[in-house]
C-alpha atoms as a PDB file:
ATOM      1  CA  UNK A   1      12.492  -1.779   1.524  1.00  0.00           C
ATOM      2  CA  UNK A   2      13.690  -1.541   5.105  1.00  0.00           C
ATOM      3  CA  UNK A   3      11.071  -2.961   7.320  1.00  0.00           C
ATOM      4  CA  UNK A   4      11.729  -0.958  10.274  1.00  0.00           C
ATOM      5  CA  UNK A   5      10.474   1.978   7.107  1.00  0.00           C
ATOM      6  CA  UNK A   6       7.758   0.586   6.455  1.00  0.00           C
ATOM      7  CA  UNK A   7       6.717  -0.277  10.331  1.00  0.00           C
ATOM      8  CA  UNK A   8       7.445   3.546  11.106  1.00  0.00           C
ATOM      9  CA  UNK A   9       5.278   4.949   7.911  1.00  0.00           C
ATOM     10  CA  UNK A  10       2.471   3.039   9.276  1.00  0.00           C
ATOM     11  CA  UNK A  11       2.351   3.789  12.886  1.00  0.00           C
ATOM     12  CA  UNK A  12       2.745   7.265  11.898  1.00  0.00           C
ATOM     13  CA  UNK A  13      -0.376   7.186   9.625  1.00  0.00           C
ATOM     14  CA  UNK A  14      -2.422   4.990  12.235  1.00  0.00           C
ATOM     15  CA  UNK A  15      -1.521   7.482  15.216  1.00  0.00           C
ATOM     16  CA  UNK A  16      -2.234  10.630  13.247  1.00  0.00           C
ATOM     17  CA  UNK A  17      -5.931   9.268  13.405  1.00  0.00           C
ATOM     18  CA  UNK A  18      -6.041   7.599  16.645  1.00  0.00           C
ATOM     19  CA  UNK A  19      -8.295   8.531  18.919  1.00  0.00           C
ATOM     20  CA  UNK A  20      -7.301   9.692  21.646  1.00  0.00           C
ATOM     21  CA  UNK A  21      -4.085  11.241  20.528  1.00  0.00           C
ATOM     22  CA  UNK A  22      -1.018   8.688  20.990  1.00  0.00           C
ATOM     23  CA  UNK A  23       2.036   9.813  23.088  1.00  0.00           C
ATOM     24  CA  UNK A  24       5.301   9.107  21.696  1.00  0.00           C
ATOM     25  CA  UNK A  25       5.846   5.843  24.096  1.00  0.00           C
ATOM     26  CA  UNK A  26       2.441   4.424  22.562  1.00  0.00           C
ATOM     27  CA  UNK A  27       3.639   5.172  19.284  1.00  0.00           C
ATOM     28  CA  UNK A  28       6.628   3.298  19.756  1.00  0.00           C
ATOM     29  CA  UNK A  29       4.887   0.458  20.716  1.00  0.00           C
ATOM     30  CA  UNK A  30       2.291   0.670  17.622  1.00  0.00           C
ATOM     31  CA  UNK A  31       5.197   0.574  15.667  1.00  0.00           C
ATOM     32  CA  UNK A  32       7.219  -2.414  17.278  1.00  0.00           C
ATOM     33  CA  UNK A  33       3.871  -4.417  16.867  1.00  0.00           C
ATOM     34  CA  UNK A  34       3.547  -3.589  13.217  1.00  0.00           C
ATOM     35  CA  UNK A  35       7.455  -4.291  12.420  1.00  0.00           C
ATOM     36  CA  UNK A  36       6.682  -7.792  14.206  1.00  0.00           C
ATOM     37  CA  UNK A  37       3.671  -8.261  11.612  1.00  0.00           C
ATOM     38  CA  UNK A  38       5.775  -7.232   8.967  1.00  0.00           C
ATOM     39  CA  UNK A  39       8.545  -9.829   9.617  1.00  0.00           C
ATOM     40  CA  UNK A  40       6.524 -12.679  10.366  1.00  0.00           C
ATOM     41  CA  UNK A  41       6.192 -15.405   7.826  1.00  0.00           C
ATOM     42  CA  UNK A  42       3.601 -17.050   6.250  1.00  0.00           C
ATOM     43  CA  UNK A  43       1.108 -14.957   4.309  1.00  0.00           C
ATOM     44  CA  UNK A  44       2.409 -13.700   1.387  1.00  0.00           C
ATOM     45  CA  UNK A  45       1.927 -10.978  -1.141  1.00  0.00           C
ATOM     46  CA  UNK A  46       0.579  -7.271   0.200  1.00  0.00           C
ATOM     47  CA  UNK A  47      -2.619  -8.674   1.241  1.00  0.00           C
ATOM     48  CA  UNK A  48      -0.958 -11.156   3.808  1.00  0.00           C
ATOM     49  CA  UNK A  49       0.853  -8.387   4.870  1.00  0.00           C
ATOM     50  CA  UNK A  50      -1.984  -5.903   5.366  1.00  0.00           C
ATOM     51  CA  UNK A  51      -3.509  -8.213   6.675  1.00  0.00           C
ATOM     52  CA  UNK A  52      -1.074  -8.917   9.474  1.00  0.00           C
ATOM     53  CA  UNK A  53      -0.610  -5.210  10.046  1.00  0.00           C
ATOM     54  CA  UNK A  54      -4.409  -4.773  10.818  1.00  0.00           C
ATOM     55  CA  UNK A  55      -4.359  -7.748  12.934  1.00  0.00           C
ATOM     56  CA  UNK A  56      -1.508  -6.019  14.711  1.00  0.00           C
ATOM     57  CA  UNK A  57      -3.411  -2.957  15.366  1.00  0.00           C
ATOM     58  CA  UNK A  58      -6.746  -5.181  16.391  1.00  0.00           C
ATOM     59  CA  UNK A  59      -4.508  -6.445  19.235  1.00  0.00           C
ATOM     60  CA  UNK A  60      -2.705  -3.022  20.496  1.00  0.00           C
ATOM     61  CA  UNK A  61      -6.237  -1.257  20.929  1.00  0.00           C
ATOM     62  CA  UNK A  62      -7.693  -4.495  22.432  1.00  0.00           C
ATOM     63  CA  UNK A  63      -4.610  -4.601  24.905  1.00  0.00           C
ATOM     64  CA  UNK A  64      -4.921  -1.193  25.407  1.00  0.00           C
ATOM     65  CA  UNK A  65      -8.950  -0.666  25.364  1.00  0.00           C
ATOM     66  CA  UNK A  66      -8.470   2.975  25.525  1.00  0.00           C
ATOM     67  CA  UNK A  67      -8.053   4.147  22.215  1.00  0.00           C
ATOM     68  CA  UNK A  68      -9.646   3.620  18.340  1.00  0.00           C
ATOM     69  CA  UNK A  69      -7.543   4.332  14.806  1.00  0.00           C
ATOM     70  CA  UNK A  70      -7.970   3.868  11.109  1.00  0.00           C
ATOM     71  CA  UNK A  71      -6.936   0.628   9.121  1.00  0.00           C
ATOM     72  CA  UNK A  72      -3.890  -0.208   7.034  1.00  0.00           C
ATOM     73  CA  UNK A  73      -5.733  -0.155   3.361  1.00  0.00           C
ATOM     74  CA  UNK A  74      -2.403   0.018   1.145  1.00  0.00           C
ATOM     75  CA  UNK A  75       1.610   0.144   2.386  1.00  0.00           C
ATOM     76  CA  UNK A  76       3.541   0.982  -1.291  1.00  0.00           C
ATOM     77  CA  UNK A  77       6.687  -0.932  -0.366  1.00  0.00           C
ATOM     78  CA  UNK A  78       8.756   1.341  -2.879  1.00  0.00           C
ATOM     79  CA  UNK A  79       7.948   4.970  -1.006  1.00  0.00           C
ATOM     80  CA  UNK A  80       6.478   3.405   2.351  1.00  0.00           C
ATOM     81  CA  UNK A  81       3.413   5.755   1.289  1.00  0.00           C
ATOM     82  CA  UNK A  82       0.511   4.654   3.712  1.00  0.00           C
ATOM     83  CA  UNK A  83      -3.271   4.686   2.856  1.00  0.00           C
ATOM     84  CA  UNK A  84      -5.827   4.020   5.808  1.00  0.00           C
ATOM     85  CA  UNK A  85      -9.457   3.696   6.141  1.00  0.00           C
ATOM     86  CA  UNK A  86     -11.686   3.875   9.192  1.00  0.00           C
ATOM     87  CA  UNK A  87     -13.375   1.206  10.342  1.00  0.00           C
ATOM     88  CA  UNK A  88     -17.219   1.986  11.139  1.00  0.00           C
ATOM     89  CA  UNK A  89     -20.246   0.132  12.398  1.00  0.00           C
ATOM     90  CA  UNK A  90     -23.787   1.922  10.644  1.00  0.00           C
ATOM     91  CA  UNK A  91     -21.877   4.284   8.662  1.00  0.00           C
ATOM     92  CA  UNK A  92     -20.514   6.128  11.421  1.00  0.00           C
ATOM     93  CA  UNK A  93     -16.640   6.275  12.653  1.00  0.00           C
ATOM     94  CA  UNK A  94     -16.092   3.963  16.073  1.00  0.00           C
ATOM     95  CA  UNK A  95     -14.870   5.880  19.132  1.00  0.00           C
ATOM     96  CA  UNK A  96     -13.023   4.905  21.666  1.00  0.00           C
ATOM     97  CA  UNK A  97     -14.203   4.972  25.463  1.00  0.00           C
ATOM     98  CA  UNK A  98     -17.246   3.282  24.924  1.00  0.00           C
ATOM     99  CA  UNK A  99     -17.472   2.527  21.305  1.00  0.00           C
ATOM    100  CA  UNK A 100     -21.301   3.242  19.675  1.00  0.00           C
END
């Protein structure tokens, strides 16, 4: 599978739950991050990889401290089909701009 796919599949998943809304440029730069998770070395097999990938997105919103989104839970190499889950703190969805 074509990692440049793969990085694409899961921006698009992360920024359709992002909050705030992403605009295209922050998108694009979600999605550079996560194609230079996917191509580093080291950590093998999916988990390694998710792994990376959510480690990717840790950074952007820390960089950025504007904005919250979901996490990578599964990437299906074959289809580049993309399964997230939020990340919470006492049940309850974080938010961005302040957090709880």
């Amino acid at each position: 599978m074509d990692a440049s796919r793969l990085a694409s599949a899961a921006a698009e998943a992360y920024a359709t739950q992002a909050k705030p809304p992403l605009t295209e440029e922050l998108v694009a730069k979600v999605r550079d991050a996560l194609l230079a998770a996917i191509a580093e070395t080291g950590a093998a097999g999916e988990t390694g990889r998710i792994e990376r990938l959510n480690a990717a997105l840790d950074a952007f919103e820390t960089d950025l401290d504007a904005v919250v989104g979901p996490r990578i839970a599964s990437l299906d190499e074959t289809s580049a089909a993309v399964t997230t889950r939020h990340r919470s703190e006492a049940g309850q969805p974080l938010r961005a701009f302040g957090g709880q």
